[in-house]
C-alpha atoms as a PDB file:
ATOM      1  CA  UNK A   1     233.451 249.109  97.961  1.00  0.00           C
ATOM      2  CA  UNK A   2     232.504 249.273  94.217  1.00  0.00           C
ATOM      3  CA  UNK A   3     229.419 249.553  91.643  1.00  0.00           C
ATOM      4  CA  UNK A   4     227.223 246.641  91.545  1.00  0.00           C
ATOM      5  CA  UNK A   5     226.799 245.986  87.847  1.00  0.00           C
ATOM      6  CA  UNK A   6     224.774 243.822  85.674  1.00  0.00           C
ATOM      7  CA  UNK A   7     224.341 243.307  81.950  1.00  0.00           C
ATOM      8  CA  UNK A   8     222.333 244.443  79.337  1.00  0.00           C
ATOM      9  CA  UNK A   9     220.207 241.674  77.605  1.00  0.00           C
ATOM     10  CA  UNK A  10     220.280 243.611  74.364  1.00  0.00           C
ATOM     11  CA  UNK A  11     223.553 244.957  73.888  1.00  0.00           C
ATOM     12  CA  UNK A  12     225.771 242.424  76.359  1.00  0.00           C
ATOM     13  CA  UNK A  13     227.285 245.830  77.804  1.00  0.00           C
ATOM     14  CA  UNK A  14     228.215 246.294  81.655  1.00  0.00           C
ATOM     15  CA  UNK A  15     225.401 248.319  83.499  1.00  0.00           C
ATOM     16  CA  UNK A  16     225.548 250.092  86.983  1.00  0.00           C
ATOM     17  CA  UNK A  17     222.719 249.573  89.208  1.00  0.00           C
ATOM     18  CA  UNK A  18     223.563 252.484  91.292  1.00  0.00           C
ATOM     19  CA  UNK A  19     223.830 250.682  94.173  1.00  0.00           C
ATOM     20  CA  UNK A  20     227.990 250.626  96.178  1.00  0.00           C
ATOM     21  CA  UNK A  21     228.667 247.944  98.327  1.00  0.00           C
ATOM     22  CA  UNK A  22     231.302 244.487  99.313  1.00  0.00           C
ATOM     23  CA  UNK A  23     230.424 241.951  97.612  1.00  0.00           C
ATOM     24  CA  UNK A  24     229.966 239.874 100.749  1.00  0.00           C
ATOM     25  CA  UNK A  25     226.624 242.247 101.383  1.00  0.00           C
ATOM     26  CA  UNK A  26     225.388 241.600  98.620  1.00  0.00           C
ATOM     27  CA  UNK A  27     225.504 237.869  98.258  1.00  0.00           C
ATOM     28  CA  UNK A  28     224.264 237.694 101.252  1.00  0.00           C
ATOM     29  CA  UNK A  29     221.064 239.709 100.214  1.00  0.00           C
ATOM     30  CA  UNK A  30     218.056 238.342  99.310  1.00  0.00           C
ATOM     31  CA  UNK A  31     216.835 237.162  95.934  1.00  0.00           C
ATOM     32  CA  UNK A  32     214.316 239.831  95.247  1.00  0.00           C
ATOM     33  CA  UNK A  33     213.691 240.969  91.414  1.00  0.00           C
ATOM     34  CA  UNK A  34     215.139 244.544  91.062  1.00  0.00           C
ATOM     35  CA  UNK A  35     214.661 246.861  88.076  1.00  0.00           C
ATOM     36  CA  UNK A  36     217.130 249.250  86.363  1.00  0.00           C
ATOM     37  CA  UNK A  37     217.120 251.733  83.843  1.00  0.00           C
ATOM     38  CA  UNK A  38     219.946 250.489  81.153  1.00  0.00           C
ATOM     39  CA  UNK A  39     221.680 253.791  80.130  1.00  0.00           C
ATOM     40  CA  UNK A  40     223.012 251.286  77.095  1.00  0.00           C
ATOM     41  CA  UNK A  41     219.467 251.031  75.562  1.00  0.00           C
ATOM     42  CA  UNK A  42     216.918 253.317  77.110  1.00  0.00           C
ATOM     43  CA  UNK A  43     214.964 250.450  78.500  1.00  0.00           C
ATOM     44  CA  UNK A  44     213.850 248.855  82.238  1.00  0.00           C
ATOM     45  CA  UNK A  45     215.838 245.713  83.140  1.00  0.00           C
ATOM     46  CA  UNK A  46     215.212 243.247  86.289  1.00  0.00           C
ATOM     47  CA  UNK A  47     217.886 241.519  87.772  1.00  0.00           C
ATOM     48  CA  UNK A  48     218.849 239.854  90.903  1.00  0.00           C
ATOM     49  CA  UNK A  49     221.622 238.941  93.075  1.00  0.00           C
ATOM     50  CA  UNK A  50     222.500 235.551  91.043  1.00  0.00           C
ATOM     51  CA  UNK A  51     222.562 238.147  87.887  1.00  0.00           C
ATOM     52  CA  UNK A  52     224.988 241.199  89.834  1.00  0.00           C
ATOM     53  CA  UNK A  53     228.822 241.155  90.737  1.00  0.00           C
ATOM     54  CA  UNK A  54     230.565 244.073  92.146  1.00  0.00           C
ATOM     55  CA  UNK A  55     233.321 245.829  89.977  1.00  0.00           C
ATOM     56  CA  UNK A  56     236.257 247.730  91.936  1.00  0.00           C
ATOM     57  CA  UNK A  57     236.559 251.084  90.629  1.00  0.00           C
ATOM     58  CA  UNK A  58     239.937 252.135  89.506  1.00  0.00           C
ATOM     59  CA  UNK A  59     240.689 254.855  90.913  1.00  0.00           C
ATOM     60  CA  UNK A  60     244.351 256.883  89.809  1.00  0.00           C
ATOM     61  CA  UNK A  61     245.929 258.578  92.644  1.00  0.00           C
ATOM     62  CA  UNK A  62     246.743 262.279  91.487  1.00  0.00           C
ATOM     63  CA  UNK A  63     250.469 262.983  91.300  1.00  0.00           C
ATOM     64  CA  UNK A  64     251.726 264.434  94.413  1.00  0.00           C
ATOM     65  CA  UNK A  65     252.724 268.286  93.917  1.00  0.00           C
ATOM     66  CA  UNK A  66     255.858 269.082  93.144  1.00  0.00           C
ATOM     67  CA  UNK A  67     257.405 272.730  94.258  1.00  0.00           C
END
């Protein structure tokens, strides 16, 4: 799973949406006008699928202990 993400239209900078999921689900989901809050500029954005991808969260794996 990962963070669907879209982009700001004012600065061009990756936003979440808040929303985790494959991104199978969520082309198969309809095209319904969804709005955000951009954390980038402090304003509401609407987006839809054909505007979203899902980004894979890196994750590091903590080093194992050592004794």
């Amino acid at each position: 799973m990962g963070m669907v993400m879209v982009r700001c239209p004012i600065s061009g900078n990756e936003i979440p949406t808040g929303i985790e999921t494959e991104t199978a689900i969520l082309e198969a989901l309809p095209k319904v006008e969804t709005a955000v809050h951009c954390p980038e500029c402090g304003e509401r954005h609407f987006w839809t699928i054909e505007h979203a991808y899902v980004a894979r969260e890196r994750r590091q794996r903590a080093s194992p202990a050592r004794s």
